[in-house]
Protein backbone atom coordinates (compact mmCIF):
# COMPACT_ATOMS: atom_id res chain seq x y z
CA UNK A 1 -11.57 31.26 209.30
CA UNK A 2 -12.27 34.34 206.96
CA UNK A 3 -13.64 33.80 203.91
CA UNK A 4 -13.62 37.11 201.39
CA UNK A 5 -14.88 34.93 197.97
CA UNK A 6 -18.69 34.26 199.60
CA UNK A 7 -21.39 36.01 197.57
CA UNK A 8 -23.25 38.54 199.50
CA UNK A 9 -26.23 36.48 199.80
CA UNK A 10 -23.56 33.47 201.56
CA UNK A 11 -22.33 36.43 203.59
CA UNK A 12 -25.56 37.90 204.65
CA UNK A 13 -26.47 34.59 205.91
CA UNK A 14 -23.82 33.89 208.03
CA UNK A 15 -24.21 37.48 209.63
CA UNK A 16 -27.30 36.52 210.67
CA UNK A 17 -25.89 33.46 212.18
CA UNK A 18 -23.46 35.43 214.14
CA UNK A 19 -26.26 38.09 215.51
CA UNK A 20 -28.63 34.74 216.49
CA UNK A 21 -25.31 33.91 218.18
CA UNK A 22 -24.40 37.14 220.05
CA UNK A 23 -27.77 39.20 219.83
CA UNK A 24 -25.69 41.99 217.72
CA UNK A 25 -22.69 42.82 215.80
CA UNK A 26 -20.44 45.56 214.59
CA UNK A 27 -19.46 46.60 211.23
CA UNK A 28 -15.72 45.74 212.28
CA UNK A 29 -16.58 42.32 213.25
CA UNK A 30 -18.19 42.10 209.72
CA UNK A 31 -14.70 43.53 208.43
CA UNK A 32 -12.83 41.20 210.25
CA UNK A 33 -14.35 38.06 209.91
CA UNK A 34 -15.36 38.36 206.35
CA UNK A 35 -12.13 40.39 205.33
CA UNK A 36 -14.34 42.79 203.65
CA UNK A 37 -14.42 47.10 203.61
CA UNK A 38 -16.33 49.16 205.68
CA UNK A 39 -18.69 50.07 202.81
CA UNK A 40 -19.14 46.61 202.27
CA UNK A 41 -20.16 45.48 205.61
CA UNK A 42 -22.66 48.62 205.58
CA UNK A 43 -24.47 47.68 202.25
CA UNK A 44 -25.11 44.11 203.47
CA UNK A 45 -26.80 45.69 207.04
CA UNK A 46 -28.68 48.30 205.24
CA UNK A 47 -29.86 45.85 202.69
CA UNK A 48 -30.79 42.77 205.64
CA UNK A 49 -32.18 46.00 207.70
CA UNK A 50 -34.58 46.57 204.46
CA UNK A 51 -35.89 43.54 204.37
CA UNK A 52 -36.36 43.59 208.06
CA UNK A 53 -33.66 40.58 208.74
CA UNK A 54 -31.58 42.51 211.38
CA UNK A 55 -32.37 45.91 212.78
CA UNK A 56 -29.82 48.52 211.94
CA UNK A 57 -28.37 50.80 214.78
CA UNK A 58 -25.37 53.11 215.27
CA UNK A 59 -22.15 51.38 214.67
CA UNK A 60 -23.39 47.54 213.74
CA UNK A 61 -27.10 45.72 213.72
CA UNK A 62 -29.21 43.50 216.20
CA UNK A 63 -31.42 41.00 216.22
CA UNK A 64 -34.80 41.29 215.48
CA UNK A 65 -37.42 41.83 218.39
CA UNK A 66 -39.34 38.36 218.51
CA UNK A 67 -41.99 40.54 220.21
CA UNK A 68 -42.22 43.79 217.81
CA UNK A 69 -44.33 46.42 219.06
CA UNK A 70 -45.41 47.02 215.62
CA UNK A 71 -47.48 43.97 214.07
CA UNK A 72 -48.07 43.89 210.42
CA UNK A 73 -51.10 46.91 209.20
CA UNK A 74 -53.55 43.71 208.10
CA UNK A 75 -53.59 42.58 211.04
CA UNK A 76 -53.83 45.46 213.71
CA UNK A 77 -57.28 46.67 211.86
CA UNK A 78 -59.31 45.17 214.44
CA UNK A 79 -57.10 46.24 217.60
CA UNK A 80 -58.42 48.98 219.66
CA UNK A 81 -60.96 50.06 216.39
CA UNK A 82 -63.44 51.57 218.11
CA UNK A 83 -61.38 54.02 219.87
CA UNK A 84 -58.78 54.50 216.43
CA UNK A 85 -62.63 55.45 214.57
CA UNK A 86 -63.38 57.89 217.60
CA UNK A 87 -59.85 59.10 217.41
CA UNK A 88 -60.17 59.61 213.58
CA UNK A 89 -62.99 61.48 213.72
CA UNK A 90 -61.99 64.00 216.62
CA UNK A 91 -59.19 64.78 214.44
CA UNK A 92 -60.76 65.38 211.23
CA UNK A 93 -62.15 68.79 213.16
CA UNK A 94 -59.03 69.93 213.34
CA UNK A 95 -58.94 69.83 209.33
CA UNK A 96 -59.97 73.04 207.33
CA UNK A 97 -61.58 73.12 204.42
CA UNK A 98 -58.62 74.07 201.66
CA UNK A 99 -55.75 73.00 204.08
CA UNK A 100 -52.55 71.04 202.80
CA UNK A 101 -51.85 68.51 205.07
CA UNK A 102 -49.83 65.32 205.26
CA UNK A 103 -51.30 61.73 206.29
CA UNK A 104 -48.78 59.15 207.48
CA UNK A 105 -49.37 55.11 207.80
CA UNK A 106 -51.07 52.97 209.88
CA UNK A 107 -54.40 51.87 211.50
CA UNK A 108 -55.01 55.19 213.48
CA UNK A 109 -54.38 57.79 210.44
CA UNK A 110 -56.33 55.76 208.10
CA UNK A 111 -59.00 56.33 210.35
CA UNK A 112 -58.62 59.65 209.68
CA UNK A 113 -58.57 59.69 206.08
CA UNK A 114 -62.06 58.16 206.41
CA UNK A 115 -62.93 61.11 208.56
CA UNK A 116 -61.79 63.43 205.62
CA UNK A 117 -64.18 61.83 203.30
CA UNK A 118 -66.55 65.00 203.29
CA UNK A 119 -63.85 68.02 203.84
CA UNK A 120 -63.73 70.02 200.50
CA UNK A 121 -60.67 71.31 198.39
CA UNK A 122 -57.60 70.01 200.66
CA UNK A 123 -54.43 69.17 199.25
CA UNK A 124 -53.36 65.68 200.71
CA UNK A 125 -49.69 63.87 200.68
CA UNK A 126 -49.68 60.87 202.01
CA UNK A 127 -47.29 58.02 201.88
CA UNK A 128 -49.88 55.12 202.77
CA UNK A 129 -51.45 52.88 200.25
CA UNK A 130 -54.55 52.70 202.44
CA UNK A 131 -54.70 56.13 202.84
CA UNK A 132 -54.40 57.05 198.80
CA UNK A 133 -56.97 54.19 198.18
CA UNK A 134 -59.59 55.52 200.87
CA UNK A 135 -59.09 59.29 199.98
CA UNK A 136 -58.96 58.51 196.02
CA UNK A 137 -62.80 58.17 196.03
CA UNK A 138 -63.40 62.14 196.83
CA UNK A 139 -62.85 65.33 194.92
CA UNK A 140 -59.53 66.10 196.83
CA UNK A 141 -56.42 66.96 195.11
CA UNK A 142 -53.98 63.78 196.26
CA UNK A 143 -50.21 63.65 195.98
CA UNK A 144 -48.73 60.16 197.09
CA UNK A 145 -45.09 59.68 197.66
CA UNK A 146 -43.18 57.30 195.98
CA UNK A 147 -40.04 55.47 197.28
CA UNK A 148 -39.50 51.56 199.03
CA UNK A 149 -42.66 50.23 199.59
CA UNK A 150 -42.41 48.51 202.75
CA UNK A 151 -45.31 45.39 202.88
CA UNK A 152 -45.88 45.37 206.70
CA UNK A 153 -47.50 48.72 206.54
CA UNK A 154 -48.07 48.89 203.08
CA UNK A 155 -46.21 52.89 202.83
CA UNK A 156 -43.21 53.91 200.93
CA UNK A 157 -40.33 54.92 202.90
CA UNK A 158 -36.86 55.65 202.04
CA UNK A 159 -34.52 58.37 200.27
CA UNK A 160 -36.69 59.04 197.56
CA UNK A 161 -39.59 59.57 199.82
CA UNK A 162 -37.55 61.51 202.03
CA UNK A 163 -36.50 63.89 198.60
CA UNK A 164 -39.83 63.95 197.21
CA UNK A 165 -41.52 65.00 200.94
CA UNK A 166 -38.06 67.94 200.93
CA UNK A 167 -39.75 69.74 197.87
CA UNK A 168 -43.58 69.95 200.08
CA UNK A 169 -45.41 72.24 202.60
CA UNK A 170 -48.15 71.44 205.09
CA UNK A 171 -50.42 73.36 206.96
CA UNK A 172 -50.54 69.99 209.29
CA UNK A 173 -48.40 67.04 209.49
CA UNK A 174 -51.01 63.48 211.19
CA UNK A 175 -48.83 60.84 211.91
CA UNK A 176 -49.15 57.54 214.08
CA UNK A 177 -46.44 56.11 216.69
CA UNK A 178 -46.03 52.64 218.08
CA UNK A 179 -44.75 53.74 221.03
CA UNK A 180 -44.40 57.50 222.99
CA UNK A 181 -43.26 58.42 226.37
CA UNK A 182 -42.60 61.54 228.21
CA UNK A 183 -39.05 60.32 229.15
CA UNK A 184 -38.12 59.04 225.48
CA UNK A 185 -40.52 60.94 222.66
CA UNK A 186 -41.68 59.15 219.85
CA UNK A 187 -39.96 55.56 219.19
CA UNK A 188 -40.18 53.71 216.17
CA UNK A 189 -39.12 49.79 216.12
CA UNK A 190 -37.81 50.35 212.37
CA UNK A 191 -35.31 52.77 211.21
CA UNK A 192 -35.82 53.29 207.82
CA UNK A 193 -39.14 54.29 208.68
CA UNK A 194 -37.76 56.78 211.41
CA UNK A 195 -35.73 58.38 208.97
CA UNK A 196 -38.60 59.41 206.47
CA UNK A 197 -40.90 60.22 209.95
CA UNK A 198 -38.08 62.85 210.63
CA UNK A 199 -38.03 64.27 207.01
CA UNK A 200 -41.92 64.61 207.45
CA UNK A 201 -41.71 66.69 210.49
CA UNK A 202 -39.57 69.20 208.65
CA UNK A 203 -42.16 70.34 206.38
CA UNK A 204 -44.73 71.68 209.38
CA UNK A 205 -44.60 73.17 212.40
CA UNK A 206 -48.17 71.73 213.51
CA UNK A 207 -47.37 67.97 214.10
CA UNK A 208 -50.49 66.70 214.76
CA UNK A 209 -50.01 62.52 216.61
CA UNK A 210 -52.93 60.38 216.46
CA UNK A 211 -52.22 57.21 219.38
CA UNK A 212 -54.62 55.23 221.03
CA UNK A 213 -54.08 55.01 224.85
CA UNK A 214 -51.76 51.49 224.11
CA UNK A 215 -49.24 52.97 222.48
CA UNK A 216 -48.17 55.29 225.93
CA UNK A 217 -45.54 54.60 227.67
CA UNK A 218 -43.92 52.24 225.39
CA UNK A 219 -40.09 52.84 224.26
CA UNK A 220 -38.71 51.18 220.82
CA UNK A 221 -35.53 51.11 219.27
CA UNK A 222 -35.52 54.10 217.14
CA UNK A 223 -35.62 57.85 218.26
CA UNK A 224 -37.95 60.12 215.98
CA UNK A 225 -38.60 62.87 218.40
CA UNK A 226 -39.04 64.79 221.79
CA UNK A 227 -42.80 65.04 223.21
CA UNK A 228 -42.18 68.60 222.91
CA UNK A 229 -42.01 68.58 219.19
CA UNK A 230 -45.63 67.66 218.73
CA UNK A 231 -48.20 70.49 218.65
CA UNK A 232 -51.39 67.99 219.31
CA UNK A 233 -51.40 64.90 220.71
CA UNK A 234 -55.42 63.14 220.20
CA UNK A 235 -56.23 59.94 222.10
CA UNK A 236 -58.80 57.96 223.49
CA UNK A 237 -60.35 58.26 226.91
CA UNK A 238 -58.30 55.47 228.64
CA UNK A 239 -55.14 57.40 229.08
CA UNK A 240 -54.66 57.65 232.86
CA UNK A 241 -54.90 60.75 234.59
CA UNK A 242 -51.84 61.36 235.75
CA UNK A 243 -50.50 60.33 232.67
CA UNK A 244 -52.41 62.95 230.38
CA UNK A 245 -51.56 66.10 232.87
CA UNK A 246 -48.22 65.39 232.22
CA UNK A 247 -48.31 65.79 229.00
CA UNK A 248 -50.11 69.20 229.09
CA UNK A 249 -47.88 70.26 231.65
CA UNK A 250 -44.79 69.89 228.43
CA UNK A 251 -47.10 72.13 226.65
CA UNK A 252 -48.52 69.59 224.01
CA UNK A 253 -52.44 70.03 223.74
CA UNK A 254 -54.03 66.86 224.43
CA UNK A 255 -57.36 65.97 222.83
CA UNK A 256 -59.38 63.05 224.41
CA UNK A 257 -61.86 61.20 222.14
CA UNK A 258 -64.96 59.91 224.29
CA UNK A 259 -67.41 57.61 223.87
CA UNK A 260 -70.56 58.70 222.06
């Protein structure tokens, strides 16, 4: 029985009752069950999808992942450190003094930004709150994106960080994955986040991916890219062999971080 008088919050709830139920649904089954428009049904997904209720993809939403790939930024700090320091710090030498470059979220670019804490007169967007808090303590000239803040990672995403990143340049774009594969690219598990990823690899054409060896081989929900759209690819020394001449062999130049 359809019920078009529920408030959105009544009706947002009971979608997520029917996904529990059936692992996914459309926005015509919203339509239909809830006798409301199109538009309708797609504000209450995009909103739930925000707020990381329901994961949004084409045509409807799911349910989701009990299992993300991608736990919260507090609490991957100590996962796979030592290599995401070594990692950091092989990439800061690809960094020149006076460069603009762009610094995305997570535990692996942060590591970079500590890196950076010595380079003179670069211009640095970021939209990580770790990032602008770490690099805020040296003479650098900083520009931080505004937009959605989204808590997990503690970054702004969104349409105005996808405008405000539109009107930018960058010698080098350093950005962090939860998941890449040779078949499938770069994956992301949320896509709000993919979206402003893809507006952020418009504005360079070196895309520089910092990834610890974990995060190979791993598909998520969410396409950002091909393989072959990444310039540099750096990474710690527990890739596998195979695994690393593969890459090469798409033309992506692979650095390997070692132990000291």
């Amino acid at each position: 029985m359809t019920n078009h008088s529920l408030s959105s919050t009544e009706r947002q709830k009971e979608i997520l009752e029917m996904i529990s139920r059936h692992k996914r649904v459309s926005v015509l089954d919203i339509c239909q069950r809830f006798s409301v428009s199109e538009a309708t049904a797609r504000r209450d997904l995009e909103y739930m999808d925000e707020h990381e209720m329901i994961q949004r993809v084409y045509g409807g939403a799911i349910a989701m992942d009990s299992k993300p790939l991608e736990v919260p930024i507090i609490d991957r700090q100590d996962m796979n450190c030592e290599q995401k320091r070594r990692i950091g710090q092989e990439t800061a030498k690809l960094i020149n003094n006076g460069e603009t470059i762009f610094l995305g979220s997570g535990t692996t670019v942060l590591e970079v930004s500590r890196a950076l804490m010595h380079h003179k007169n670069l211009t640095i967007i970021t939209n990580s709150l770790p990032v602008l808090n770490t690099l805020s303590k040296t003479d650098n000239r900083i520009i931080c994106l505004g937009g959605s803040l989204r808590t997990s990672e503690l970054s702004f995403i969104g349409h105005i960080t996808e405008q405000s990143i539109s009107e930018f340049r960058a010698d080098k774009v350093i950005i962090g994955t939860p998941a890449i594969s040779l078949e499938h690219g770069l994956t992301h598990e949320y896509m709000p986040e993919t979206m402003t990823d893809r507006a952020v690899l418009k504005i360079s054409s070196t895309v520089i991916v910092v990834a610890d060896h974990s995060k190979f081989e791993r598909v998520a929900t969410s396409f950002l890219a091909p393989i072959e759209k990444i310039d540099t690819i750096v990474t710690d020394d527990e890739l596998p062999v195979e695994l690393a001449a593969a890459i090469q062999e798409r033309g992506v130049r692979l650095i390997l971080s070692t132990k000291e």
